[in-house]
PDB file of N, CA and C in Angstrom:
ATOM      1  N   UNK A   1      -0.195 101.723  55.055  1.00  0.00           N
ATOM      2  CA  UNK A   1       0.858 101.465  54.096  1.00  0.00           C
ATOM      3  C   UNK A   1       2.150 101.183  54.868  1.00  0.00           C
ATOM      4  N   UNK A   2       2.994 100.313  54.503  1.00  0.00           N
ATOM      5  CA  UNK A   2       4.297  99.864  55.103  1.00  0.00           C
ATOM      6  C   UNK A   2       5.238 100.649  54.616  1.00  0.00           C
ATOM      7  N   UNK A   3       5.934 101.113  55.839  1.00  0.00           N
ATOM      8  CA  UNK A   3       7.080 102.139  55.031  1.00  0.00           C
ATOM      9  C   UNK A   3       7.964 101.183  54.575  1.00  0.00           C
ATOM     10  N   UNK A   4       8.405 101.932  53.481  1.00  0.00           N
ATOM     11  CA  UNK A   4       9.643 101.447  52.641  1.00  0.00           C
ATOM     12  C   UNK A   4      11.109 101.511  53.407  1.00  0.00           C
ATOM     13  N   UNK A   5      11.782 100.699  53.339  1.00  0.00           N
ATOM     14  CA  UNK A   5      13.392 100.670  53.789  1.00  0.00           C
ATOM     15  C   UNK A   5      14.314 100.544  53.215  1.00  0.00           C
ATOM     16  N   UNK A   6      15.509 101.086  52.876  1.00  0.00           N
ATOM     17  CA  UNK A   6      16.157 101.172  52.043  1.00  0.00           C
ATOM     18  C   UNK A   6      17.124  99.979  52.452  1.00  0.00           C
ATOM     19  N   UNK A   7      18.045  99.048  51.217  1.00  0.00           N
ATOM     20  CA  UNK A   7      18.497  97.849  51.937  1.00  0.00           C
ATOM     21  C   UNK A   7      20.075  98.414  52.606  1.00  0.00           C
ATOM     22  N   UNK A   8      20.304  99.678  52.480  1.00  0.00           N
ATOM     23  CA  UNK A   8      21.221 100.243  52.895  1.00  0.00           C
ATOM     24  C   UNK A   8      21.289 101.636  52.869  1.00  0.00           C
ATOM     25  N   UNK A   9      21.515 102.453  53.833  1.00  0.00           N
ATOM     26  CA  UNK A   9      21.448 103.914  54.309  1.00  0.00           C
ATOM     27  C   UNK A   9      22.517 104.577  53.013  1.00  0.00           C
ATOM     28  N   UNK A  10      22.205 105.951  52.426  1.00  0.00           N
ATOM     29  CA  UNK A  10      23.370 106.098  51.664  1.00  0.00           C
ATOM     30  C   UNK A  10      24.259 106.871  52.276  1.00  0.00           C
ATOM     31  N   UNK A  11      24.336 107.118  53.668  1.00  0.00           N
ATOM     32  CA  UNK A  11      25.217 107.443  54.095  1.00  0.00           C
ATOM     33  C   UNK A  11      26.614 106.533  54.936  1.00  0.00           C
ATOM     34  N   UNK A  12      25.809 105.013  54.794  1.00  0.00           N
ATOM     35  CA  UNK A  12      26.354 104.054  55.336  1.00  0.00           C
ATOM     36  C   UNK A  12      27.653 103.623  54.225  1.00  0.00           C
ATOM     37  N   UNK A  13      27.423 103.651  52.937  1.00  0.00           N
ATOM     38  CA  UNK A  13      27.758 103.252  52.170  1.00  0.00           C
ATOM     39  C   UNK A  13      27.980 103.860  51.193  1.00  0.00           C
ATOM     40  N   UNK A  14      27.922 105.610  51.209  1.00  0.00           N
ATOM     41  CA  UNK A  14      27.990 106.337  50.591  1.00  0.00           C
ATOM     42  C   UNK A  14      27.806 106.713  48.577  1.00  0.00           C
ATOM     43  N   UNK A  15      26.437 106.042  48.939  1.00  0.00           N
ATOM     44  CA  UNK A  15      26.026 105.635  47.713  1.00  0.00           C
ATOM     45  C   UNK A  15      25.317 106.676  46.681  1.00  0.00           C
ATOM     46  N   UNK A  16      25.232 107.790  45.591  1.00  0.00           N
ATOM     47  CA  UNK A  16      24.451 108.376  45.570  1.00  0.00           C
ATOM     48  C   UNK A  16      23.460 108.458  44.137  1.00  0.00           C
ATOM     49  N   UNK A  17      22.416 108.702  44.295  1.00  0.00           N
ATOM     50  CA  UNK A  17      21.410 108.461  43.027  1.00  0.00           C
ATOM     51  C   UNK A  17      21.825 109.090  42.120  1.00  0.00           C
ATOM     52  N   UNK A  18      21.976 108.412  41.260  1.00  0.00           N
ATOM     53  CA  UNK A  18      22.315 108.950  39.704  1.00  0.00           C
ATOM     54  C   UNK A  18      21.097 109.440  38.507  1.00  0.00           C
ATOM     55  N   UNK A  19      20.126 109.012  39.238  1.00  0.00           N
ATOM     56  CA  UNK A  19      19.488 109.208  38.473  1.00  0.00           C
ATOM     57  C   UNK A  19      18.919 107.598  37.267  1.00  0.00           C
ATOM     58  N   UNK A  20      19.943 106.808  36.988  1.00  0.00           N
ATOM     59  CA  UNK A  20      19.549 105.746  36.669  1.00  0.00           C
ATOM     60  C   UNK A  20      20.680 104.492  37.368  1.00  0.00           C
ATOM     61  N   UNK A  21      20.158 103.579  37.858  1.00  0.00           N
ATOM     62  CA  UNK A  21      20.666 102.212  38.014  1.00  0.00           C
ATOM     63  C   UNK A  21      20.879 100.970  37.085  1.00  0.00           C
ATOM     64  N   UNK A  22      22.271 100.613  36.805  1.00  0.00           N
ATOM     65  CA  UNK A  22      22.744  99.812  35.994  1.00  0.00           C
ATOM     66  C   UNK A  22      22.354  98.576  36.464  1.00  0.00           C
ATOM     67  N   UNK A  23      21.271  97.961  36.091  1.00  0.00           N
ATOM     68  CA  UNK A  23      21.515  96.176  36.477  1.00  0.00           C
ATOM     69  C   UNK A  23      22.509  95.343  36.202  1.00  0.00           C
ATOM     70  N   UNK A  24      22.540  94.686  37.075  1.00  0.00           N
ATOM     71  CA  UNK A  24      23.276  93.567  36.951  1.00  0.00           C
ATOM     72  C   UNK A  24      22.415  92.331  36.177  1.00  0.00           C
ATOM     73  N   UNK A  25      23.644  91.552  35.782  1.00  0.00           N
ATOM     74  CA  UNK A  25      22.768  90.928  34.880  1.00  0.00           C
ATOM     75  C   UNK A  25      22.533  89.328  35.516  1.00  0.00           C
ATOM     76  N   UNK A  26      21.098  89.227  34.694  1.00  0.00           N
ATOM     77  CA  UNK A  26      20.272  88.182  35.662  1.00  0.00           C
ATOM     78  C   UNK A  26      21.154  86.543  35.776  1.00  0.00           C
ATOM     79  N   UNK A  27      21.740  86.448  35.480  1.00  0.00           N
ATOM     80  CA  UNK A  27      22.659  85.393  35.224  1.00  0.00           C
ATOM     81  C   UNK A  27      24.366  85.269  35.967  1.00  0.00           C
ATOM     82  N   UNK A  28      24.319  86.430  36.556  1.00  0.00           N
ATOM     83  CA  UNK A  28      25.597  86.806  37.246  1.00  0.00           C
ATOM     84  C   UNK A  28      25.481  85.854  39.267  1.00  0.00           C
ATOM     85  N   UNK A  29      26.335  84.997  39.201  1.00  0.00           N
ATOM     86  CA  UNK A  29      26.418  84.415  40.179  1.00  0.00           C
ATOM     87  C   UNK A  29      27.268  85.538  41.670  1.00  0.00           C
ATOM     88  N   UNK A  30      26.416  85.574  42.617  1.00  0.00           N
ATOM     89  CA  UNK A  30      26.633  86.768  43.104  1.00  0.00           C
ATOM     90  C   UNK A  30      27.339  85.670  44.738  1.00  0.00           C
ATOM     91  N   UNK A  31      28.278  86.319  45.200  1.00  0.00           N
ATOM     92  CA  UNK A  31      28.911  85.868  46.425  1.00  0.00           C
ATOM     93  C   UNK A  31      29.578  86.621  47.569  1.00  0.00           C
ATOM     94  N   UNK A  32      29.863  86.052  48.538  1.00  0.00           N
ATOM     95  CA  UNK A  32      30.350  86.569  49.469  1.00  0.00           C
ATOM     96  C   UNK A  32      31.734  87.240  49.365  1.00  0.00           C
ATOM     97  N   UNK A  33      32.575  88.141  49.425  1.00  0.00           N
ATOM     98  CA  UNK A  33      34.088  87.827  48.942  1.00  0.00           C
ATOM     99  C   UNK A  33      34.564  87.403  50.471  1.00  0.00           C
ATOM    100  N   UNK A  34      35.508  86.749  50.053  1.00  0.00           N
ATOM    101  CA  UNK A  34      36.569  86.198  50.784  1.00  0.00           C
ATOM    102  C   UNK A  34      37.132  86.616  51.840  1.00  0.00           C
ATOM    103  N   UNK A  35      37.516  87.834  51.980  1.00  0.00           N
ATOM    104  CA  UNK A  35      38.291  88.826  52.407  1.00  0.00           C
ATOM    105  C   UNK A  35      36.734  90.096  53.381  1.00  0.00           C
ATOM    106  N   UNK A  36      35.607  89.762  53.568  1.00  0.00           N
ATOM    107  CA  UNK A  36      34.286  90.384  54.039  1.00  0.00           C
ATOM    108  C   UNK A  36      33.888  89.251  55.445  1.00  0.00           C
ATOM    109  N   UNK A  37      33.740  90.093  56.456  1.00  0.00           N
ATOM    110  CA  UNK A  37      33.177  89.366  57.742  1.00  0.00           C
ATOM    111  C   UNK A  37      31.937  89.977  58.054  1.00  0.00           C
ATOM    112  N   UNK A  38      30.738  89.188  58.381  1.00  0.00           N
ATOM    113  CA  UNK A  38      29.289  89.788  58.942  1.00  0.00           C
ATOM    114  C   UNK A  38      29.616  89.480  59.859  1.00  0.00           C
ATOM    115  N   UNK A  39      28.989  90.201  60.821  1.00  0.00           N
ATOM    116  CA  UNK A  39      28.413  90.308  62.715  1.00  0.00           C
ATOM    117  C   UNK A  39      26.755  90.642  62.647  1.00  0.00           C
ATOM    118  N   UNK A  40      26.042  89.914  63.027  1.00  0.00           N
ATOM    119  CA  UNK A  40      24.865  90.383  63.378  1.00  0.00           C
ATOM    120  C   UNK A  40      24.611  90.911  64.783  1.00  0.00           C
ATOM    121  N   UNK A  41      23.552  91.983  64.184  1.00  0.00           N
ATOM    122  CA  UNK A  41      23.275  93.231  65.534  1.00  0.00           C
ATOM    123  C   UNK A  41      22.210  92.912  65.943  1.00  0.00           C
ATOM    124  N   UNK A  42      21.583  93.027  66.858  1.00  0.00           N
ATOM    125  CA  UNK A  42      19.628  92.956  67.361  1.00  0.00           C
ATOM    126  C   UNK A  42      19.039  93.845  65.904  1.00  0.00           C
ATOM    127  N   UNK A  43      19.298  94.554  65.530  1.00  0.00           N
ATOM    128  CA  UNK A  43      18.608  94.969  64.341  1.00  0.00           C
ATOM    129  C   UNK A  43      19.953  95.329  63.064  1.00  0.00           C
ATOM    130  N   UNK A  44      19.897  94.910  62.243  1.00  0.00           N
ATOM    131  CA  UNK A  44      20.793  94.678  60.965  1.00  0.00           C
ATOM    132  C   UNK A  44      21.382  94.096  61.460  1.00  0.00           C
ATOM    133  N   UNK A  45      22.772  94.577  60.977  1.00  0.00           N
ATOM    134  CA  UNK A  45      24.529  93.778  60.678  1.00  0.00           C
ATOM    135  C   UNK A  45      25.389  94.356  60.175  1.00  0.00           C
ATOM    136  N   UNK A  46      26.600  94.293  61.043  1.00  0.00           N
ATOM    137  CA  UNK A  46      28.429  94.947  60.365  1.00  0.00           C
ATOM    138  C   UNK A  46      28.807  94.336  59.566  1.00  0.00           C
ATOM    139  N   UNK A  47      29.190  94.681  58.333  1.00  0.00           N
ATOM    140  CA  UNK A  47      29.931  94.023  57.436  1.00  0.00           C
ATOM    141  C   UNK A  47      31.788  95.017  57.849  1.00  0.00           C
ATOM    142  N   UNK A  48      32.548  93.760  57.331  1.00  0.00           N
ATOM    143  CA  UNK A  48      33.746  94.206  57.815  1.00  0.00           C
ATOM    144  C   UNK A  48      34.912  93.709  56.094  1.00  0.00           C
ATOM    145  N   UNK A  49      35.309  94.934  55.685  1.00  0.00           N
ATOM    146  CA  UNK A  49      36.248  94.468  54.854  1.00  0.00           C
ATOM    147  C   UNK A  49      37.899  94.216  55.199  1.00  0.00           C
ATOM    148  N   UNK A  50      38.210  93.077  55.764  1.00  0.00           N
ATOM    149  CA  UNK A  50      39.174  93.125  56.290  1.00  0.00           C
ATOM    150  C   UNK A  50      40.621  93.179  55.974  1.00  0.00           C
ATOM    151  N   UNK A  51      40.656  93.538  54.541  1.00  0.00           N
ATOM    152  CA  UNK A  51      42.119  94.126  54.008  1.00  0.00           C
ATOM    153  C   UNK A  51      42.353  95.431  54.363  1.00  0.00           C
ATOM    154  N   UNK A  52      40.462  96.234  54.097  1.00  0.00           N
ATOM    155  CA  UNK A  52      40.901  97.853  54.724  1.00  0.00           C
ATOM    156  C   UNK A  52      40.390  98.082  56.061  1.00  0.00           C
ATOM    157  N   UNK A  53      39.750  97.158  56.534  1.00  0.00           N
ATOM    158  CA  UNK A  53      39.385  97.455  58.077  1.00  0.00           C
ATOM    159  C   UNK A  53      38.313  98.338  58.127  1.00  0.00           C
ATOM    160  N   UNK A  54      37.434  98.723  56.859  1.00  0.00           N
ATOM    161  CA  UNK A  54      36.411  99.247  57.060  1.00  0.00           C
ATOM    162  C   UNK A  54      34.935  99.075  57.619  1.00  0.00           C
ATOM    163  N   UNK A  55      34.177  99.262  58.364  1.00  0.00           N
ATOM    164  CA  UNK A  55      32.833  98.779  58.850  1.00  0.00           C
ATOM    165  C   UNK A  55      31.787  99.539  58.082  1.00  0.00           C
ATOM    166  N   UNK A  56      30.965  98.672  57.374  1.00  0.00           N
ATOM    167  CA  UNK A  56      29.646  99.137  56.656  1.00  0.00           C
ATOM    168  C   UNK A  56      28.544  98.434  57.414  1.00  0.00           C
ATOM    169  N   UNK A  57      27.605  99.217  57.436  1.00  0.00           N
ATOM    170  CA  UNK A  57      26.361  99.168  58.952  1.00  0.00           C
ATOM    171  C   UNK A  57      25.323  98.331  57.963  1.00  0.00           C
ATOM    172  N   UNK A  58      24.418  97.402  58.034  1.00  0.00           N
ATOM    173  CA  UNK A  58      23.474  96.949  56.941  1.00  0.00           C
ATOM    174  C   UNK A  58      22.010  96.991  58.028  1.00  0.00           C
ATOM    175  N   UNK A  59      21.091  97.599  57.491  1.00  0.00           N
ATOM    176  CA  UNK A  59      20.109  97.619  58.289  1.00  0.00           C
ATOM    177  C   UNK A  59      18.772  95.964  58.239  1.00  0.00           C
ATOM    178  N   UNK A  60      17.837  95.646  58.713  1.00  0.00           N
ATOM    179  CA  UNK A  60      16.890  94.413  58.282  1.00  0.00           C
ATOM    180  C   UNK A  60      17.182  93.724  56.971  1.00  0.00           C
ATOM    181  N   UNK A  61      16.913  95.005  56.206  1.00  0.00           N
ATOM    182  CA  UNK A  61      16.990  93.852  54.415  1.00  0.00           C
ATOM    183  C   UNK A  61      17.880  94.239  53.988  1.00  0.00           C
ATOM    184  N   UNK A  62      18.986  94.839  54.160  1.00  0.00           N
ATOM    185  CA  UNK A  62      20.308  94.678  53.991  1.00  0.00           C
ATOM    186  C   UNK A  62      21.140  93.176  54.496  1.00  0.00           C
ATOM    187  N   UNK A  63      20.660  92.908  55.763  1.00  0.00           N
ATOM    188  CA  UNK A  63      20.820  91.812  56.605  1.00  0.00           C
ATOM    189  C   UNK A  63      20.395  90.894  55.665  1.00  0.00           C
ATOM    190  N   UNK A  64      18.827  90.699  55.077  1.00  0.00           N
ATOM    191  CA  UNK A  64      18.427  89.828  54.477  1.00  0.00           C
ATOM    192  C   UNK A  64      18.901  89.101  54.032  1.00  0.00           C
ATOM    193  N   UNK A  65      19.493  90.289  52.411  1.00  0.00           N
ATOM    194  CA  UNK A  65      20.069  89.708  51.345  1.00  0.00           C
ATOM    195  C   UNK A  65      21.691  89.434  51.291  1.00  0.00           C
ATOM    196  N   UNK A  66      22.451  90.368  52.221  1.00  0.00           N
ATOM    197  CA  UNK A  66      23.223  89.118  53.089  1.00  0.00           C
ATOM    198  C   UNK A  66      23.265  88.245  52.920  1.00  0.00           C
ATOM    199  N   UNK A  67      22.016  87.521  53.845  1.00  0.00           N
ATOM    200  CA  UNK A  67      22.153  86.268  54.179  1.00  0.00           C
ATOM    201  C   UNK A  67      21.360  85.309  52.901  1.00  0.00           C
ATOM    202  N   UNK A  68      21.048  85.966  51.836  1.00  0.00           N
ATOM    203  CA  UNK A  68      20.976  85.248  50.783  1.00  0.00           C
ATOM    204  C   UNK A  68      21.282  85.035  49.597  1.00  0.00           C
ATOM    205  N   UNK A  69      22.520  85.545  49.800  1.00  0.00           N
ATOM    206  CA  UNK A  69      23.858  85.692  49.208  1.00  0.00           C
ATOM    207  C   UNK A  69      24.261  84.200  49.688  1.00  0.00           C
ATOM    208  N   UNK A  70      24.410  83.800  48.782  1.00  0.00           N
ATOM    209  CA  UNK A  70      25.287  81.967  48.877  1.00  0.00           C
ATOM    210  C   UNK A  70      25.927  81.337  47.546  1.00  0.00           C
ATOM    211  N   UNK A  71      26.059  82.444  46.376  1.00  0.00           N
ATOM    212  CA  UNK A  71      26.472  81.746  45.066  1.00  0.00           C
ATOM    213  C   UNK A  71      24.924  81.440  44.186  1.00  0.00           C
ATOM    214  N   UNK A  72      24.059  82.110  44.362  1.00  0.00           N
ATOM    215  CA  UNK A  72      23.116  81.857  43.642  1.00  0.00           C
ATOM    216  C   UNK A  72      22.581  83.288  42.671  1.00  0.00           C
ATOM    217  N   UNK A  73      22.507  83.280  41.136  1.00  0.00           N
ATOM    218  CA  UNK A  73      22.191  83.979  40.423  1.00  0.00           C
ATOM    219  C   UNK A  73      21.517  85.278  40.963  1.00  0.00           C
ATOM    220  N   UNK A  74      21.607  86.413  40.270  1.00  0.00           N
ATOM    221  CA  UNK A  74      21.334  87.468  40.715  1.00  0.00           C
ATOM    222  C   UNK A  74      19.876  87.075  40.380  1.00  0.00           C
ATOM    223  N   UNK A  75      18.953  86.507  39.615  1.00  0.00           N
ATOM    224  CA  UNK A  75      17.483  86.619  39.602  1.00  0.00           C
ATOM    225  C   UNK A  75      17.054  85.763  40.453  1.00  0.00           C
ATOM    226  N   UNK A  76      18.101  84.853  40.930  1.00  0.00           N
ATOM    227  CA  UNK A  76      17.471  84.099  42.259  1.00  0.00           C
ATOM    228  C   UNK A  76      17.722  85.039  43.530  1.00  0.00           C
ATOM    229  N   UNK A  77      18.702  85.966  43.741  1.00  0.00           N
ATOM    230  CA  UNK A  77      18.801  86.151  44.656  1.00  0.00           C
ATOM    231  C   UNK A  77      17.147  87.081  45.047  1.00  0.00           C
ATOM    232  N   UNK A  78      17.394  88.055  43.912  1.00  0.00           N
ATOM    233  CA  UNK A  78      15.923  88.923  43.917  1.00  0.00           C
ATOM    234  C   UNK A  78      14.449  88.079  44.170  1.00  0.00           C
ATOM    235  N   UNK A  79      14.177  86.718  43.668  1.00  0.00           N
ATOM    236  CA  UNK A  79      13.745  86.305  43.570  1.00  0.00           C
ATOM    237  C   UNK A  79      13.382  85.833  45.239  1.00  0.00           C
ATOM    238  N   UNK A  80      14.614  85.311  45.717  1.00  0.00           N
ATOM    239  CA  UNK A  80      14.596  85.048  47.296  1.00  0.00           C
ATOM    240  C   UNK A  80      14.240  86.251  48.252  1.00  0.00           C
ATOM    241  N   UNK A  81      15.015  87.370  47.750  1.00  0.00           N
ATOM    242  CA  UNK A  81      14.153  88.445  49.029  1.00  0.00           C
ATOM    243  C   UNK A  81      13.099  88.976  48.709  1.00  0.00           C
ATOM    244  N   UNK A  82      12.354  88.595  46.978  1.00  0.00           N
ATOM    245  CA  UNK A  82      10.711  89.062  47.215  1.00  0.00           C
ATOM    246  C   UNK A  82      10.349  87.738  48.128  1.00  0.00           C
ATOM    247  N   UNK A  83      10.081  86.868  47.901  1.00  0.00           N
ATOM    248  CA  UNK A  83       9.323  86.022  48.998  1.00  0.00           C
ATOM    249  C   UNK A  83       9.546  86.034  50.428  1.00  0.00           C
ATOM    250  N   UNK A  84      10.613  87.126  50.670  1.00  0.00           N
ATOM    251  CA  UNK A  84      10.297  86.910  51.781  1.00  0.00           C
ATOM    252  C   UNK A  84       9.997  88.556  52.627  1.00  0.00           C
ATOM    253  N   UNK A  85       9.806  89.093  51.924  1.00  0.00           N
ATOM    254  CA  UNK A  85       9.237  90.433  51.870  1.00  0.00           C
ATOM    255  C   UNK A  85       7.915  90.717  51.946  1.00  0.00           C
ATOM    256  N   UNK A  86       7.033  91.611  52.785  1.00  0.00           N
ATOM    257  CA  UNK A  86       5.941  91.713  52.307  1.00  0.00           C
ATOM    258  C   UNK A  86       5.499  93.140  51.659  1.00  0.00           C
ATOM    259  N   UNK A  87       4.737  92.755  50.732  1.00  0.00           N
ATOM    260  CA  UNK A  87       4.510  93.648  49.806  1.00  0.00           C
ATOM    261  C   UNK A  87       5.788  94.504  48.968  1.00  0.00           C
ATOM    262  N   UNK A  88       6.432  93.721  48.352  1.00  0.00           N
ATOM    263  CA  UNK A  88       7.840  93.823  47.453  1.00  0.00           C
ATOM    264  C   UNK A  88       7.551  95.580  46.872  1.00  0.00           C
ATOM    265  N   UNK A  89       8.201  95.989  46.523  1.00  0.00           N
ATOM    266  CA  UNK A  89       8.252  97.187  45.650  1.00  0.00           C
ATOM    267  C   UNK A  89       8.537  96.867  44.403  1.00  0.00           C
ATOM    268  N   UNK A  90       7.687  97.377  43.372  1.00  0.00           N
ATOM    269  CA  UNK A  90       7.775  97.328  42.143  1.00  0.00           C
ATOM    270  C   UNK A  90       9.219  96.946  41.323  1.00  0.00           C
ATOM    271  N   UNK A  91      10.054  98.022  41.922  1.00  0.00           N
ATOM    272  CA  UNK A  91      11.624  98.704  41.925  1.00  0.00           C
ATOM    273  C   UNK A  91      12.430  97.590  42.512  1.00  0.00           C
ATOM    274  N   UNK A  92      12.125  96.274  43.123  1.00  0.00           N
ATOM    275  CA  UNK A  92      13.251  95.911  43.726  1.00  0.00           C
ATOM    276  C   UNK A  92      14.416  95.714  43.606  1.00  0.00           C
ATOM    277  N   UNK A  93      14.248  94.449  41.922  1.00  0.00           N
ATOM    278  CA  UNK A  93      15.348  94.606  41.914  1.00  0.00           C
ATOM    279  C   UNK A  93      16.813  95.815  40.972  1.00  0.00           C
ATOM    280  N   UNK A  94      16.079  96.525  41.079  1.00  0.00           N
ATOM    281  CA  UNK A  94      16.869  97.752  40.535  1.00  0.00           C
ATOM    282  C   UNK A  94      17.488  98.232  42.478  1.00  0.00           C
ATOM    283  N   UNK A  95      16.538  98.109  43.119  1.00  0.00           N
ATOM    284  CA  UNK A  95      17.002  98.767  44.748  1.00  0.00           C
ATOM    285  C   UNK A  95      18.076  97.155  44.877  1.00  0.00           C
ATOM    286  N   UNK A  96      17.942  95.990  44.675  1.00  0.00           N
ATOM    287  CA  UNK A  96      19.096  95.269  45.416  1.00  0.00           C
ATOM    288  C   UNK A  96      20.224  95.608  44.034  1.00  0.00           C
ATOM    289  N   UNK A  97      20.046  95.650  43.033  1.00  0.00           N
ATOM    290  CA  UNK A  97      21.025  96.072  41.759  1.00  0.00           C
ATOM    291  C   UNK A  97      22.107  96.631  42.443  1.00  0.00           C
ATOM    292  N   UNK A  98      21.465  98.081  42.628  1.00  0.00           N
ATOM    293  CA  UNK A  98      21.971  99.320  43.527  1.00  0.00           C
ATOM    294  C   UNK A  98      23.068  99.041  45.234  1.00  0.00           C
ATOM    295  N   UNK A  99      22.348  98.271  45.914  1.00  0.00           N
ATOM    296  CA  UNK A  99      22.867  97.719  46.740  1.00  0.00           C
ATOM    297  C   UNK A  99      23.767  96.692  46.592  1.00  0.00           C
ATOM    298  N   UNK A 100      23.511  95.961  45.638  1.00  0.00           N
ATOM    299  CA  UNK A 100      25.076  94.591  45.145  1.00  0.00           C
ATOM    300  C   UNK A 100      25.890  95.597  44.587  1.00  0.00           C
ATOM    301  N   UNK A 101      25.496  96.721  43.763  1.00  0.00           N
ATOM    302  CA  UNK A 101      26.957  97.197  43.430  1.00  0.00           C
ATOM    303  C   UNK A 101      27.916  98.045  44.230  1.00  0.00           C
ATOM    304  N   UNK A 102      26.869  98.774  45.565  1.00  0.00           N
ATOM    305  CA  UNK A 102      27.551  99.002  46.671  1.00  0.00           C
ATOM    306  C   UNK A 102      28.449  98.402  47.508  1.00  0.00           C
ATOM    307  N   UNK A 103      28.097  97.024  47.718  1.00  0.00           N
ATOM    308  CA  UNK A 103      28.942  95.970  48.183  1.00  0.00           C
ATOM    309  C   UNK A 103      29.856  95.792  46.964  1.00  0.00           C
ATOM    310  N   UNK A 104      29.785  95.449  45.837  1.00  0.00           N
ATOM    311  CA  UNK A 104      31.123  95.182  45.539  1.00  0.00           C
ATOM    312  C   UNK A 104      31.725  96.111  45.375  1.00  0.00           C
ATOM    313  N   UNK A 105      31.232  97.460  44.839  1.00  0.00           N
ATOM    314  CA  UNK A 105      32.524  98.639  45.165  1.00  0.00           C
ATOM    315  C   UNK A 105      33.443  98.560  46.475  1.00  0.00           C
ATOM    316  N   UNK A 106      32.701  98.114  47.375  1.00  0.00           N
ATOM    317  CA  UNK A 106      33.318  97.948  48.834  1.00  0.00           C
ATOM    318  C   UNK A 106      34.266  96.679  48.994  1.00  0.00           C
ATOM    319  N   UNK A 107      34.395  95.815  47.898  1.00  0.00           N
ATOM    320  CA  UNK A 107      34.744  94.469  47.977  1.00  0.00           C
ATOM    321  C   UNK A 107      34.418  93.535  49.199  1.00  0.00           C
ATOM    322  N   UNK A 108      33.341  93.658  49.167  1.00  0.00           N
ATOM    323  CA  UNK A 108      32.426  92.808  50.051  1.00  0.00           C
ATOM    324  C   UNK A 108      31.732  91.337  49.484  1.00  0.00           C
ATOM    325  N   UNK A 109      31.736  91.922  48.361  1.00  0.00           N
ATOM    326  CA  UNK A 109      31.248  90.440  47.698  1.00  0.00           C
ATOM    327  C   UNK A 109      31.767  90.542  46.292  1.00  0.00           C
ATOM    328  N   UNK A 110      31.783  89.563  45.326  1.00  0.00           N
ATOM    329  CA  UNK A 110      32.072  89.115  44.452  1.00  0.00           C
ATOM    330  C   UNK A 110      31.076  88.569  43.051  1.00  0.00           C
ATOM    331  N   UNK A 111      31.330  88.843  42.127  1.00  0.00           N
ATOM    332  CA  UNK A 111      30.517  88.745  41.190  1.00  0.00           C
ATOM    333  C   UNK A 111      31.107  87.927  40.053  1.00  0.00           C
ATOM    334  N   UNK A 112      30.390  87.089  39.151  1.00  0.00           N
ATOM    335  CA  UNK A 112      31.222  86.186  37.911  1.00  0.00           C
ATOM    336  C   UNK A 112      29.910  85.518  37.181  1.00  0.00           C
ATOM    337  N   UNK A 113      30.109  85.402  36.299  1.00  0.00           N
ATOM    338  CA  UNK A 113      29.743  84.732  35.538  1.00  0.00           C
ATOM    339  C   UNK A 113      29.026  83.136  35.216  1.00  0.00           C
ATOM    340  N   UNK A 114      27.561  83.115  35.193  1.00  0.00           N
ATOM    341  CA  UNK A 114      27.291  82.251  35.787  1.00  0.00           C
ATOM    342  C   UNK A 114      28.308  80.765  33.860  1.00  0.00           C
ATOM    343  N   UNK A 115      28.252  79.648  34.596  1.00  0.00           N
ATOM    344  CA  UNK A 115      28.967  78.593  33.208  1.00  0.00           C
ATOM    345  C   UNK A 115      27.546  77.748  32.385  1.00  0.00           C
TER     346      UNK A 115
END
């Protein structure tokens, strides 16, 4: 069995289970913000919010979806890191849900409305 990875540590990002996860909704055009710098590491990537100068650590599929983050719908984005995942988890996209709303609490990325 393949261990599972979380797309971000919750201590990285200080995220904690509530018990339920709010989706985002499948139609929400999801982006980079403006004001967020990646560095890639030999394994993950720094995200950098550079109004507060904070560093958030992103491990493999944190990195991923990152990098597939380009302005494309939240069911595409999910859609893009099952294929390229093996053996997806049931849960995913409730686990990237969880993780986009970590980033934008962090103002790392940006969220709107798809037209």
């Amino acid at each position: 069995m393949r261990e599972r990875r979380p797309a971000c540590d919750s201590s990285t990002f200080g995220v904690r289970w509530t018990g339920r996860v709010e989706l985002i909704a499948d139609t929400a055009i999801v982006q980079h913000h403006k004001r967020a710098e990646y560095r890639g590491l030999d394994e993950g990537g720094v995200l950098t919010q550079l109004d507060t100068g904070q560093y958030h650590g992103l491990n493999s599929v944190g990195t991923l979806i990152w990098s597939l983050i380009d302005g494309r719908t939240f069911a595409e984005l999910v859609e893009a890191v099952r294929s390229e995942i093996v053996e997806p988890p049931p849960q995913l996209a409730e686990d990237i849900s969880e993780f986009i709303g970590a980033l934008l609490q962090r103002r790392l990325i940006d969220l709107s409305e798809s037209s």
